[in-house]
C-alpha atoms as a PDB file:
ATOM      1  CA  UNK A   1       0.000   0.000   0.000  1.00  0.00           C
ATOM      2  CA  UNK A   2       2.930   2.110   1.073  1.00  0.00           C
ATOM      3  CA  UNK A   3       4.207   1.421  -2.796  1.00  0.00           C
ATOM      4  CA  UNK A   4       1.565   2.635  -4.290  1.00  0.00           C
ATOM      5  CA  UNK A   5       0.765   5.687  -2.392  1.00  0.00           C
ATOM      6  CA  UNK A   6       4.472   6.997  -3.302  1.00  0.00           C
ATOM      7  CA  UNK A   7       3.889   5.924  -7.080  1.00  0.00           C
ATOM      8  CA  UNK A   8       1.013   8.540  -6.779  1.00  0.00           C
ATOM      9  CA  UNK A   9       3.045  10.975  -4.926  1.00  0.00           C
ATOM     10  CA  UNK A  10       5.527  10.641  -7.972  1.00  0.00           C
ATOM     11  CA  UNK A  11       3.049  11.244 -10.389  1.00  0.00           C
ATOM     12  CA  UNK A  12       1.533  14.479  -9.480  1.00  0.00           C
ATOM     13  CA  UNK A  13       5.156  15.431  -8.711  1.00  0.00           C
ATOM     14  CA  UNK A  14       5.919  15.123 -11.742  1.00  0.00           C
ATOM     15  CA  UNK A  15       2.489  16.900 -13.388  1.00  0.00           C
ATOM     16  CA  UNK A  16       3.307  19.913 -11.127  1.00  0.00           C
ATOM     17  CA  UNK A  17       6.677  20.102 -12.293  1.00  0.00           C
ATOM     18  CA  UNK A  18       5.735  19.764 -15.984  1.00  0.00           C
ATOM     19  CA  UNK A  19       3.234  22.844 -14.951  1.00  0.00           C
ATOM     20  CA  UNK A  20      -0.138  21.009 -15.959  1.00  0.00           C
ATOM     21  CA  UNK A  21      -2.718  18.562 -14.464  1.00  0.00           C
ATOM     22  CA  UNK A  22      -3.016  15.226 -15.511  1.00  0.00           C
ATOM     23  CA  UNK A  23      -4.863  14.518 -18.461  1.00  0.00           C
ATOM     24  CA  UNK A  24      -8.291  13.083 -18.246  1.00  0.00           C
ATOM     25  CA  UNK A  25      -8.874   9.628 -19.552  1.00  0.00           C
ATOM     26  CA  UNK A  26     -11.999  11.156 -21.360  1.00  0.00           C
ATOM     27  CA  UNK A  27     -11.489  14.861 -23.120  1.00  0.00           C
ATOM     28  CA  UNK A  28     -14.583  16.925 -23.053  1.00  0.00           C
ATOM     29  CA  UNK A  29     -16.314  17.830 -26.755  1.00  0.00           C
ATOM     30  CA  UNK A  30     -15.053  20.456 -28.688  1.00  0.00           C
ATOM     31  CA  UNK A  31     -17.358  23.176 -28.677  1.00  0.00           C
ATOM     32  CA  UNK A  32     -19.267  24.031 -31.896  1.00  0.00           C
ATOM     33  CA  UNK A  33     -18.252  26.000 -34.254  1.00  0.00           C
ATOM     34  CA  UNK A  34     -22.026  27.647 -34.257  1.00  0.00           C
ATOM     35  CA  UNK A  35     -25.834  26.555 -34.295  1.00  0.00           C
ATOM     36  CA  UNK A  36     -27.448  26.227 -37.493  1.00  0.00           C
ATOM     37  CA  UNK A  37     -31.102  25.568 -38.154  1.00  0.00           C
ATOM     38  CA  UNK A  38     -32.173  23.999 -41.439  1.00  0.00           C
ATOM     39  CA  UNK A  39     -35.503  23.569 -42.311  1.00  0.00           C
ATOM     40  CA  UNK A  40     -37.228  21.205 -45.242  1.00  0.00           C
ATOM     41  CA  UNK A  41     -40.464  21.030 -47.110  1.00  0.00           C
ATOM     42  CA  UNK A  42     -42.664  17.551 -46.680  1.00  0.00           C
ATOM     43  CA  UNK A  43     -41.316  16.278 -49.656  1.00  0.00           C
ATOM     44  CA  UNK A  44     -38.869  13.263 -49.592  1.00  0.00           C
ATOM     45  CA  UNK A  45     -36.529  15.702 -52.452  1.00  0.00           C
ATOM     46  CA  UNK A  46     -36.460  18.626 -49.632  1.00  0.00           C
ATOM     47  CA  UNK A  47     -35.827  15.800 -47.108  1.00  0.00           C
ATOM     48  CA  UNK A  48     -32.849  14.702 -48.654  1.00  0.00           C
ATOM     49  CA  UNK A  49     -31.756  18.253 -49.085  1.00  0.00           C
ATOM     50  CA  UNK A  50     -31.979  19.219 -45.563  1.00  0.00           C
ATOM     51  CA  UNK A  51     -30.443  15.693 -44.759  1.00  0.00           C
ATOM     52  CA  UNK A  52     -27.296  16.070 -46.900  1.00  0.00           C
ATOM     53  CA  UNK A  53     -26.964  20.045 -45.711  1.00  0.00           C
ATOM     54  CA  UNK A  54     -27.002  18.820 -42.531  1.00  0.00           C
ATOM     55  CA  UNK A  55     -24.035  16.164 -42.464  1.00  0.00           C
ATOM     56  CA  UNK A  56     -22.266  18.725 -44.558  1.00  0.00           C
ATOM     57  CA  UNK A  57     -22.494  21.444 -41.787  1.00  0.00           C
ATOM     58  CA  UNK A  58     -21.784  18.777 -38.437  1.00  0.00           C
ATOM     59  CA  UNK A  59     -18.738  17.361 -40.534  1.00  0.00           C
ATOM     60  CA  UNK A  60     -17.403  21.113 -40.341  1.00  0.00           C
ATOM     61  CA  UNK A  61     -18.213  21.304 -36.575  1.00  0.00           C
ATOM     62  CA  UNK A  62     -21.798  23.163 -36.298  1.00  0.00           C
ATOM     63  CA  UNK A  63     -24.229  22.172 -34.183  1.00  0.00           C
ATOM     64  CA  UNK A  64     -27.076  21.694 -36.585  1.00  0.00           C
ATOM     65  CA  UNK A  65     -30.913  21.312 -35.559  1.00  0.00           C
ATOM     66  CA  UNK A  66     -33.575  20.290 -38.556  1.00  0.00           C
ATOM     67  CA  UNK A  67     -37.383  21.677 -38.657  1.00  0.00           C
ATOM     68  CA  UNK A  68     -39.636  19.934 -41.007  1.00  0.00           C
ATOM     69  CA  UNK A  69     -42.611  22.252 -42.316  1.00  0.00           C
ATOM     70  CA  UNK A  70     -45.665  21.479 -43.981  1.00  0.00           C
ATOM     71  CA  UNK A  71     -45.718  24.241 -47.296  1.00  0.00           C
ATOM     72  CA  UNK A  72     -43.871  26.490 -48.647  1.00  0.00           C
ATOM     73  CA  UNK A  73     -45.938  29.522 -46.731  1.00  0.00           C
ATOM     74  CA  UNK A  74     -44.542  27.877 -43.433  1.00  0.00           C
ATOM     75  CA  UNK A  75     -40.826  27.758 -43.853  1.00  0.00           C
ATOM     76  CA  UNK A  76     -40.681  30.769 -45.512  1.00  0.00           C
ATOM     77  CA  UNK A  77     -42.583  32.527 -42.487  1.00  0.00           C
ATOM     78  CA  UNK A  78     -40.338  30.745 -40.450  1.00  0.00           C
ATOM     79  CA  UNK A  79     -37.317  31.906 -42.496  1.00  0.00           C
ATOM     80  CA  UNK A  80     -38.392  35.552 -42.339  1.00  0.00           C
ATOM     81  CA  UNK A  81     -38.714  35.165 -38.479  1.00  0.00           C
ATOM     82  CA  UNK A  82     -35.028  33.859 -38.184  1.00  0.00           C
ATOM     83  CA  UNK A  83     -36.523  30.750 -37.368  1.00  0.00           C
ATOM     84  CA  UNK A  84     -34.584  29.046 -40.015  1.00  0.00           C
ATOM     85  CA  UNK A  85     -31.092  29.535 -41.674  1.00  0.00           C
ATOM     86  CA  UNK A  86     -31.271  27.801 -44.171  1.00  0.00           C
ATOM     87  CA  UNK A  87     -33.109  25.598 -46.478  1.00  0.00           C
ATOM     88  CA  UNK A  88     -33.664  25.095 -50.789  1.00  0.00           C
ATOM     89  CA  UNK A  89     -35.955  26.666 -52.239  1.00  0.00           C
ATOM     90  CA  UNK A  90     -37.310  26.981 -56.135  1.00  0.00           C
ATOM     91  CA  UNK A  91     -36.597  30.044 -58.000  1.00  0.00           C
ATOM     92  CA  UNK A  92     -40.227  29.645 -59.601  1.00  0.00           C
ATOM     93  CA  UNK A  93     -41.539  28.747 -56.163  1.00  0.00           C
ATOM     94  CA  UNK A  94     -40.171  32.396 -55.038  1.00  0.00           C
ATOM     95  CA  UNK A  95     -41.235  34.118 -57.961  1.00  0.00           C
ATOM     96  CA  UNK A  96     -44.889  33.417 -57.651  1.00  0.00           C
ATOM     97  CA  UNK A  97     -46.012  32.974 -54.269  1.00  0.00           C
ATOM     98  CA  UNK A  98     -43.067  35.191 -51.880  1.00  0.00           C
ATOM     99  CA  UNK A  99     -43.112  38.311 -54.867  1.00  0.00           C
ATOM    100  CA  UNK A 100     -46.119  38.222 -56.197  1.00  0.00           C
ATOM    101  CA  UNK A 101     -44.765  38.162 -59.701  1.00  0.00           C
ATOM    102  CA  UNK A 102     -45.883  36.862 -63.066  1.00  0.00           C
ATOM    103  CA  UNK A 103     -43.625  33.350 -63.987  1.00  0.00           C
ATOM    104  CA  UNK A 104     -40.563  33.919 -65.629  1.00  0.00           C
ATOM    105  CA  UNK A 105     -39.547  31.140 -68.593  1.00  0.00           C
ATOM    106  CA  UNK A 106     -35.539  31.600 -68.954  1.00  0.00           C
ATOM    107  CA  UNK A 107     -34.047  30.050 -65.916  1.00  0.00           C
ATOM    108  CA  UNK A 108     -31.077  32.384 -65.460  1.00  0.00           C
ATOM    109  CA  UNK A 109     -33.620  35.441 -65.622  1.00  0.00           C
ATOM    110  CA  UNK A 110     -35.989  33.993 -62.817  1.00  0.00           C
ATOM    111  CA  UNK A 111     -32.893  33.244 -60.151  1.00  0.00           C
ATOM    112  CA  UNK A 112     -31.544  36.497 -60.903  1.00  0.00           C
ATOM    113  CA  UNK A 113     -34.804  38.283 -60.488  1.00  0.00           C
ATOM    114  CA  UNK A 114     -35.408  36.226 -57.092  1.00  0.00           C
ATOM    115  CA  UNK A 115     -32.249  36.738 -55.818  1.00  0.00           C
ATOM    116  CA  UNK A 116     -32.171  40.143 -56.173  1.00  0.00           C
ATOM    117  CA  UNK A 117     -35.301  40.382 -55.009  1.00  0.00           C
ATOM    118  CA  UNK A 118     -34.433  38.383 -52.026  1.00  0.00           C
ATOM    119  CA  UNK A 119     -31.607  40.263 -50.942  1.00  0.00           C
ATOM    120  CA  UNK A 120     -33.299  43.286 -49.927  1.00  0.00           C
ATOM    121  CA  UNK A 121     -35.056  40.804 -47.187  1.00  0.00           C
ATOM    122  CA  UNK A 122     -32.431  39.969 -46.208  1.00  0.00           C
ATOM    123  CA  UNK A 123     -32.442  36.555 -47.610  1.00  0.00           C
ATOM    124  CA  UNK A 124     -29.185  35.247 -50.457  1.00  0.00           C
ATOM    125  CA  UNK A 125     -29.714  32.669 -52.621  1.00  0.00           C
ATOM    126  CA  UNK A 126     -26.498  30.942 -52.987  1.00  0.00           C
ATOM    127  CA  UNK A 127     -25.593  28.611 -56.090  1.00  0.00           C
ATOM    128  CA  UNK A 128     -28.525  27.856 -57.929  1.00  0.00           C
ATOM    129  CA  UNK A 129     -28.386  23.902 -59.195  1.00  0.00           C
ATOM    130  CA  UNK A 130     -29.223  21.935 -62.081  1.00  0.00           C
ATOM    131  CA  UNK A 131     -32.272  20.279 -60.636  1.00  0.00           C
ATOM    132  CA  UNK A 132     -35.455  21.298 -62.068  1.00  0.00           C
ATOM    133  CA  UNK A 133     -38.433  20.301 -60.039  1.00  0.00           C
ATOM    134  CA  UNK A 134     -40.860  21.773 -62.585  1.00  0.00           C
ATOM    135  CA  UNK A 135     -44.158  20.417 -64.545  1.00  0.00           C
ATOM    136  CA  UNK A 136     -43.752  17.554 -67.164  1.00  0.00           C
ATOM    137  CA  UNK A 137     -45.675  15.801 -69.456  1.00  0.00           C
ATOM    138  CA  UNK A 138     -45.490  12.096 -68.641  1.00  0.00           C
ATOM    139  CA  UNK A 139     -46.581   8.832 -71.369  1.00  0.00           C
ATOM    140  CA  UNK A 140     -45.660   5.135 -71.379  1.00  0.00           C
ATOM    141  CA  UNK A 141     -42.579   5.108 -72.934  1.00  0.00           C
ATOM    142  CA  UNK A 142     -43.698   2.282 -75.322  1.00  0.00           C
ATOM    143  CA  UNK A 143     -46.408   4.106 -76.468  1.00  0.00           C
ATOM    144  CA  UNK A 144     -44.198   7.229 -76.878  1.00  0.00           C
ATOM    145  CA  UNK A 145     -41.970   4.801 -79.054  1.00  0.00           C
ATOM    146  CA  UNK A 146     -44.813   3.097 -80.793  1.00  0.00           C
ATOM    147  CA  UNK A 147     -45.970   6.771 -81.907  1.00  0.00           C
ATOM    148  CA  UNK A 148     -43.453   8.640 -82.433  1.00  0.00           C
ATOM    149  CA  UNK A 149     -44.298  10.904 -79.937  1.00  0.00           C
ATOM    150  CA  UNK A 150     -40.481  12.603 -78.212  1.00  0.00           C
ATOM    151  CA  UNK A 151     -41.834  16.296 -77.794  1.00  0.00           C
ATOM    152  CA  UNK A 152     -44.735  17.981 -76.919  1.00  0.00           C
ATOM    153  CA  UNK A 153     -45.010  19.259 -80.461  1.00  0.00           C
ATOM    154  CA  UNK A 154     -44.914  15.830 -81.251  1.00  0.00           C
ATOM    155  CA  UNK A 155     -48.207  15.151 -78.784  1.00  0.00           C
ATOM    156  CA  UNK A 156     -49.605  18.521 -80.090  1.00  0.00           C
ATOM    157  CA  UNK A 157     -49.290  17.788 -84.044  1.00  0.00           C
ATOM    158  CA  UNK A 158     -50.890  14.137 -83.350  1.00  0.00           C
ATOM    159  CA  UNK A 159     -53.837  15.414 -81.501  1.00  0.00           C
ATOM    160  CA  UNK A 160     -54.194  18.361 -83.748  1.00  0.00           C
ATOM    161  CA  UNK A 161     -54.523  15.671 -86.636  1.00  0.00           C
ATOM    162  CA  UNK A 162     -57.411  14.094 -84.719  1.00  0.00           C
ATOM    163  CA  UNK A 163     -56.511  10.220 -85.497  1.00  0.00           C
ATOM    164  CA  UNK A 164     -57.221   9.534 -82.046  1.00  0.00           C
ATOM    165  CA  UNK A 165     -58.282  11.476 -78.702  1.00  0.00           C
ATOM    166  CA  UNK A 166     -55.882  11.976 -76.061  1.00  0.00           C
ATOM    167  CA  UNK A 167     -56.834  11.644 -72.632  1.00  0.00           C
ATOM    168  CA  UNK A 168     -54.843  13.806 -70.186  1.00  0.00           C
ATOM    169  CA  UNK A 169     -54.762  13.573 -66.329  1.00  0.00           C
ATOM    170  CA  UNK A 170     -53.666  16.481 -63.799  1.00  0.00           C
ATOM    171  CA  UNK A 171     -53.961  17.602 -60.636  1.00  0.00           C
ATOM    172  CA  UNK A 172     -56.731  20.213 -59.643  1.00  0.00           C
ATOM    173  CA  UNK A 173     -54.046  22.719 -59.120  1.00  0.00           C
ATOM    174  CA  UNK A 174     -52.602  22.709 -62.303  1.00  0.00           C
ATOM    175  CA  UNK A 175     -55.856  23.595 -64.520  1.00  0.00           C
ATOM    176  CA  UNK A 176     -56.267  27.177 -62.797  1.00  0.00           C
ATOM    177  CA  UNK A 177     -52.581  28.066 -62.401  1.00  0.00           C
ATOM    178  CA  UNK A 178     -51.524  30.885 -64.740  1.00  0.00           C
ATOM    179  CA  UNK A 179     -48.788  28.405 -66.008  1.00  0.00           C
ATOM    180  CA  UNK A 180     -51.069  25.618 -66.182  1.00  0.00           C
ATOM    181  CA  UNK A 181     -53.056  23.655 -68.764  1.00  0.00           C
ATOM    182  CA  UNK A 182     -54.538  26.577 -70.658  1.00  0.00           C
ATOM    183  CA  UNK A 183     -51.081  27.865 -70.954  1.00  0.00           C
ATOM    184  CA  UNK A 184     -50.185  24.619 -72.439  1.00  0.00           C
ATOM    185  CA  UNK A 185     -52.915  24.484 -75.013  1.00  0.00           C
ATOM    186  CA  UNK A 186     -52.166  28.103 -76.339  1.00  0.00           C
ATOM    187  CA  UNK A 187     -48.083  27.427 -76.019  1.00  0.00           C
ATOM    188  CA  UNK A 188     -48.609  24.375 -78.287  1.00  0.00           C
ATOM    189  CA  UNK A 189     -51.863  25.207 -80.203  1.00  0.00           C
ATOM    190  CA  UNK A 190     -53.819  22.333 -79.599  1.00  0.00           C
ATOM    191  CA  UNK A 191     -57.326  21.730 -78.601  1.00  0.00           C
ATOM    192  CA  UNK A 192     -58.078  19.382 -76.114  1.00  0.00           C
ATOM    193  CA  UNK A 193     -62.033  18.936 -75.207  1.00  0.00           C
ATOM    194  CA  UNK A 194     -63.015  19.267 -70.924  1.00  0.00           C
ATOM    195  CA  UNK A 195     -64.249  15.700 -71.652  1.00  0.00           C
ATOM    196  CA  UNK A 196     -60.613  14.220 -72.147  1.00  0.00           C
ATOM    197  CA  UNK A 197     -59.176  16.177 -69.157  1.00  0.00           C
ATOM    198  CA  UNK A 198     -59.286  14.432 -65.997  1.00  0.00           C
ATOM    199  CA  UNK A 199     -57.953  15.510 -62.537  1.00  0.00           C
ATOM    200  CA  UNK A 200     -56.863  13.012 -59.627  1.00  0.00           C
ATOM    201  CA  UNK A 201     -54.674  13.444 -56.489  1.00  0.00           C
ATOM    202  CA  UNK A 202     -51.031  14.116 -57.683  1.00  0.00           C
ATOM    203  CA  UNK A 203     -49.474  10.798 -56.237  1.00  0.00           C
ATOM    204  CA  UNK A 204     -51.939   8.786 -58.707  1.00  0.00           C
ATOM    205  CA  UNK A 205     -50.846  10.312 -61.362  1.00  0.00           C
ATOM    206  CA  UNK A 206     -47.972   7.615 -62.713  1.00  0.00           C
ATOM    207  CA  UNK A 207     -49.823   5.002 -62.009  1.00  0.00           C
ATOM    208  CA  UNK A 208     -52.884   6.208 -64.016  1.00  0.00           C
ATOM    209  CA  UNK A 209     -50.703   6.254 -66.991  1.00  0.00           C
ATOM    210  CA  UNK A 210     -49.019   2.948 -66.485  1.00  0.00           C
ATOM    211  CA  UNK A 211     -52.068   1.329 -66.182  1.00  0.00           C
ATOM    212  CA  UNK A 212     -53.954   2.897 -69.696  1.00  0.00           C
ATOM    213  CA  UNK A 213     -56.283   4.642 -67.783  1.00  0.00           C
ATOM    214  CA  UNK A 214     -54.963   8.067 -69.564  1.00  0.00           C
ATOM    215  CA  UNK A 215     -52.578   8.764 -72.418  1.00  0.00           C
ATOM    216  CA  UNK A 216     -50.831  11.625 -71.106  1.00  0.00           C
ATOM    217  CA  UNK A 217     -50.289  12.903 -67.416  1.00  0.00           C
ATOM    218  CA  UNK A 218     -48.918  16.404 -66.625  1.00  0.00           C
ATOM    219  CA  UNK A 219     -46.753  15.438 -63.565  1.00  0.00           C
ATOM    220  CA  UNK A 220     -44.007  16.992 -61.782  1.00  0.00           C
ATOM    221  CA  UNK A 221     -40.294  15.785 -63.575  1.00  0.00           C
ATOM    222  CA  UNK A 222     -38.594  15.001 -60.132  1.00  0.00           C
ATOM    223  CA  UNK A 223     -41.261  12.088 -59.633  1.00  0.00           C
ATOM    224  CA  UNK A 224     -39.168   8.479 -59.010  1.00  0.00           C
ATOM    225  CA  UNK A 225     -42.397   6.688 -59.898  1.00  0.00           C
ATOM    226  CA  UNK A 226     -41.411   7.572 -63.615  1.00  0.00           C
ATOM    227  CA  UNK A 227     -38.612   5.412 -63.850  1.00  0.00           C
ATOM    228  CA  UNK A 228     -40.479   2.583 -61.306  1.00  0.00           C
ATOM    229  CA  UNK A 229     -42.877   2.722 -64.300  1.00  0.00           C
ATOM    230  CA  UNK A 230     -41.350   3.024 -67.293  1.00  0.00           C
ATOM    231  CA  UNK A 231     -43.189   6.001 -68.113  1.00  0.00           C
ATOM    232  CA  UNK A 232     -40.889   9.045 -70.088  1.00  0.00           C
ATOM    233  CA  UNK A 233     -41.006  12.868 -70.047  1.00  0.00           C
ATOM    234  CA  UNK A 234     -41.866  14.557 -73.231  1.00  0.00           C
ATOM    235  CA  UNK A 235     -39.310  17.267 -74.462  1.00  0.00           C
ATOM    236  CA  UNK A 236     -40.524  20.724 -73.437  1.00  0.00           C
ATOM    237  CA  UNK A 237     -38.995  22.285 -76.683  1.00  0.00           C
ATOM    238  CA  UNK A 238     -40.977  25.468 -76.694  1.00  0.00           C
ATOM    239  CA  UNK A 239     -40.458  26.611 -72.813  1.00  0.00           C
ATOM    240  CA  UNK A 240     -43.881  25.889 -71.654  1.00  0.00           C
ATOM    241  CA  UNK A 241     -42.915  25.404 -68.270  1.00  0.00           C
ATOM    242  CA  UNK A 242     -41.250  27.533 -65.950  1.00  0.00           C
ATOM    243  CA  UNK A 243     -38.324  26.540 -64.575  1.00  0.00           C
ATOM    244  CA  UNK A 244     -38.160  25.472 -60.577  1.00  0.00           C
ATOM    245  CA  UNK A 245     -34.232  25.430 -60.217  1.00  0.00           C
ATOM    246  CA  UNK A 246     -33.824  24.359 -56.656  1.00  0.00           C
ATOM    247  CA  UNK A 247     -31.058  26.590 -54.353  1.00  0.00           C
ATOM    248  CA  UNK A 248     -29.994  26.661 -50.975  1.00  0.00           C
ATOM    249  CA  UNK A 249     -31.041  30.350 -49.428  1.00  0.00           C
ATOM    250  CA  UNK A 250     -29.629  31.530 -46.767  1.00  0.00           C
ATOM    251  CA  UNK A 251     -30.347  34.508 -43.899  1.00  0.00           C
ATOM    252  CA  UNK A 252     -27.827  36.755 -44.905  1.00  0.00           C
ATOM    253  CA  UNK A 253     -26.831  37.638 -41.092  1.00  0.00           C
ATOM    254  CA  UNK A 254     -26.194  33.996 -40.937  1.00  0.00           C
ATOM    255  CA  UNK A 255     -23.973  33.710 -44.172  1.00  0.00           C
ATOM    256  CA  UNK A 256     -22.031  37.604 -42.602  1.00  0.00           C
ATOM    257  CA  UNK A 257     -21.557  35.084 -39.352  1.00  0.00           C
ATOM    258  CA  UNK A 258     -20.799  32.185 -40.754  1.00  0.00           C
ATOM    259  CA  UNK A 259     -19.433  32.583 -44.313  1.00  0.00           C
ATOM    260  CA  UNK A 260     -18.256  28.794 -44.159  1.00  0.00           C
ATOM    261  CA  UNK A 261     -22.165  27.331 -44.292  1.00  0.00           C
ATOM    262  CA  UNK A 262     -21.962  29.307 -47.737  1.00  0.00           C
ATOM    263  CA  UNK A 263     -19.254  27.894 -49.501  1.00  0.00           C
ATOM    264  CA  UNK A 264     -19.842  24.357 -47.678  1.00  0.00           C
ATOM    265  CA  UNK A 265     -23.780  24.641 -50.010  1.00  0.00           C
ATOM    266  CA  UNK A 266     -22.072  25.720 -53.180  1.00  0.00           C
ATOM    267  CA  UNK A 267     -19.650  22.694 -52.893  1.00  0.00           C
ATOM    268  CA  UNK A 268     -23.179  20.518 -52.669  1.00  0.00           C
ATOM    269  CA  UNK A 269     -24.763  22.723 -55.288  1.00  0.00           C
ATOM    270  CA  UNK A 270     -22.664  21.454 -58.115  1.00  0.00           C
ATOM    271  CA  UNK A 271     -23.884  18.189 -57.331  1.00  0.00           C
ATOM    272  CA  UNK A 272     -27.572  18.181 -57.136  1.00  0.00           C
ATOM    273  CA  UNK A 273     -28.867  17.494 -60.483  1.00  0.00           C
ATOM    274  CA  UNK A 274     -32.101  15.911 -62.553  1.00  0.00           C
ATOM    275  CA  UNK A 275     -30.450  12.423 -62.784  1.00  0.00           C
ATOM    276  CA  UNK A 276     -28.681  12.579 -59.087  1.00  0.00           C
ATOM    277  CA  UNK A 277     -31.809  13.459 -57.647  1.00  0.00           C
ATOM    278  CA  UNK A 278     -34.300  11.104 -59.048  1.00  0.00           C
ATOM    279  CA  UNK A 279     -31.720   8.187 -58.322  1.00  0.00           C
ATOM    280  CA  UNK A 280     -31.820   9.401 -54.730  1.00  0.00           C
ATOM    281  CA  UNK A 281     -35.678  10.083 -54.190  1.00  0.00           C
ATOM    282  CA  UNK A 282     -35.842   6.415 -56.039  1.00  0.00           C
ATOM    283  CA  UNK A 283     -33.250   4.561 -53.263  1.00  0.00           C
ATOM    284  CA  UNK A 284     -35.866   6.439 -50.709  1.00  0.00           C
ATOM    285  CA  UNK A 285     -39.196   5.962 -52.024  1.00  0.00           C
ATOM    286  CA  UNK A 286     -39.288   2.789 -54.395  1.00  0.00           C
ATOM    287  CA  UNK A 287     -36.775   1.167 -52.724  1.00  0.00           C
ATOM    288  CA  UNK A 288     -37.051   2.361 -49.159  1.00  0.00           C
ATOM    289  CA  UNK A 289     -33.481   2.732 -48.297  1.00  0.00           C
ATOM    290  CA  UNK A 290     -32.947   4.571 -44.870  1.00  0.00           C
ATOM    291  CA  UNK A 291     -32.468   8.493 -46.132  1.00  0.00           C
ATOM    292  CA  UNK A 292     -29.620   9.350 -43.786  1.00  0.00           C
ATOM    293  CA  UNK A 293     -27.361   6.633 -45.161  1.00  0.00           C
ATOM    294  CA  UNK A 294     -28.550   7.167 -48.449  1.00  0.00           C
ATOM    295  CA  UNK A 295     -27.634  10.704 -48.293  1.00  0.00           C
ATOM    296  CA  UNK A 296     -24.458  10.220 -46.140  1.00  0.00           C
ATOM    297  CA  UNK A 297     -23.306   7.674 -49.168  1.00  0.00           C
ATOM    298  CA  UNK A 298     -23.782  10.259 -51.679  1.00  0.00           C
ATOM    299  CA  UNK A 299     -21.632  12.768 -50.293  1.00  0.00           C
ATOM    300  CA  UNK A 300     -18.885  10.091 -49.680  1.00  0.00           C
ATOM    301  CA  UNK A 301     -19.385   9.306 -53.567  1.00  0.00           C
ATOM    302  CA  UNK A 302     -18.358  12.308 -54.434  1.00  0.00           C
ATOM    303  CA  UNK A 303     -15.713  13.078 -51.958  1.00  0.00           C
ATOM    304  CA  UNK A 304     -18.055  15.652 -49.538  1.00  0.00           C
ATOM    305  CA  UNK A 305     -17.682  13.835 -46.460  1.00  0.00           C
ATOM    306  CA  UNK A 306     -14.695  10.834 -45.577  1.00  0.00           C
ATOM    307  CA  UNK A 307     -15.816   6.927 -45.975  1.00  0.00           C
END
C-alpha cells in the first residue's frame, strides 16, 4: 500500500513540475463551431436536401438542428422570423407565391430576379443547381416509341390531326394556375375537349398512366415513380414550363456570421442534379433505403464527407 501511495506521490510530482494537471482519460467535446437551423419542405426531395446540408455542416463542426414544415408559406414565415437559416428553395416557387410576380420562362432570368429580389429581405440565394423540379408531361414510354411521340409538339401535331383522342390527367391545381393547362394548349396550339381532361390526387398520377387509364399525365419531372414505371417525359422544346431550379437560401446575417455554411452549399450545389436526384428520391421511395445513409453515401461518392 505504502508502494503505491508513493507511485502517486511521484506522479503528481511530476504533473506539477511539468506545470499542468493530468490529463483526463476522457477529453470533453469540442465546442461548436455555431448553431445552425435547417428547415425542409414535406417532400422526400427537400428531405434529402436538408439531410445532406445537414451532415455537410456537423462534418465542419456546427451544431445543426432540422425543422420539417408542412408548405412552402410555413418555412418561408419561419425563415423571415429567423426561425430558419437555411433551407432550398425553387426560383419559380419564389417568384410566384413570396413576390407576387408573373412566372418567368428563362431560368437564369428567374434566379436572378429572385435573388435580387431576395436580398433586400435579407435573404441570399447561394448557387442555384441543375435540378429542375418543374411540370412535365409524362406517357408510357412504349407508347411514346410506338408513336413517335419525343416532344410535346410531337403530342400537339398528333392530336391536332385528330386520329385519335388523347386523354390527359392532372392535378386540380394545375388547370387554374396561370402556367397551367390553358397555358399549355395556347403554347402548343392544340385543342383538347373538358371531356378528355381528368384531374386526380397528384401521387396517382404515374400510375394512371401505367395502367392505360390516360394517355398523357402532366406530372411533376422530379417524380421516381417515372422510372419505377417506365413512363418518359416529353421534351418541353418550346419553354412551356417555368423553370423550378432548386437553391440553398440563406439569412444573410447567418452567411455575414458564418461565411463557411456558404461555400460548404455551393460545394453541394454542383452536385444536385435531374439524374442525381431522381436516383436518390428512387433509393428512398421505391426502394425504401434509410435516407440518412442514403444521403451520407452520396456525399462520400463524391468526396463531400470521408468513408
Amino acid at each position: 500500500m505504502k508502494k503505491l501511495m508513493a507511485a502517486l506521490a511521484a506522479l503528481l510530482l511530476l504533473a506539477a513540475c511539468r506545470g499542468g494537471k493530468p490529463s483526463p482519460v476522457h477529453p470533453s467535446p469540442t465546442e461548436p463551431r455555431g448553431e445552425i437551423t435547417i428547415g425542409s419542405k414535406s417532400l422526400t426531395e427537400q428531405y434529402l436536401l436538408m439531410k445532406m446540408s445537414a451532415l455537410l455542416l456537423k462534418d465542419r463542426g456546427y451544431k445543426v438542428n432540422e425543422m420539417v414544415f408542412l408548405d412552402s408559406p410555413a418555412i418561408r414565415s419561419a425563415m423571415e422570423a429567423g426561425v430558419v437559416d437555411q433551407y432550398w428553395e425553387y426560383t419559380t416557387t419564389a417568384r410566384l407565391y413570396y413576390h407576387k410576380q408573373s412566372p418567368l420562362y428563362e431560368p437564369d432570368a428567374a434566379y436572378r430576379e429572385v435573388a435580387r429580389t431576395d436580398e433586400a429581405n435579407g435573404i441570399i440565394w447561394l448557387s442555384k443547381s441543375t435540378f429542375n423540379s418543374s411540370w412535365a408531361l409524362l406517357m408510357r414510354k412504349d407508347i411514346s416509341e410506338q408513336l413517335h411521340i419525343y416532344r410535346i409538339s410531337d403530342l400537339a401535331k398528333y392530336i391536332n390531326a385528330g386520329k385519335a383522342k388523347m386523354k390527359f390527367a392532372t392535378n386540380a391545381e394545375y388547370l387554374t394556375r396561370e402556367d397551367g393547362l390553358e397555358r399549355l394548349k395556347r403554347i402548343y396550339e392544340f385543342e383538347l375537349p373538358d371531356d378528355q381532361v381528368v384531374a386526380i390526387e397528384s401521387d396517382l398520377l404515374p400510375q394512371t398512366v401505367k395502367d392505360g387509364r390516360v394517355d398523357v399525365a402532366v406530372g411533376m419531372a422530379s417524380d421516381p415513380r417515372i422510372k419505377k414505371n417506365d413512363l418518359v417525359i416529353l421534351q418541353d422544346d418550346r419553354k412551356v414550363f417555368p423553370p423550378y431550379d432548386a437553391a440553398p437560401i440563406l439569412l444573410k446575417r447567418t452567411l455575414d456570421r458564418d461565411p463557411d455554411v456558404g461555400e460548404a452549399m455551393n460545394r453541394l450545389t454542383s452536385f444536385i442534379t435531374n439524374e442525381n436526384m431522381l436516383d436518390l428520391m428512387y433509393q428512398v421511395d421505391i426502394l425504401q433505403k434509410d435516407i440518412t445513409k442514403t444521403s451520407r453515401d452520396f456525399l462520400v461518392k463524391h468526396k463531400l464527407l470521408e468513408p
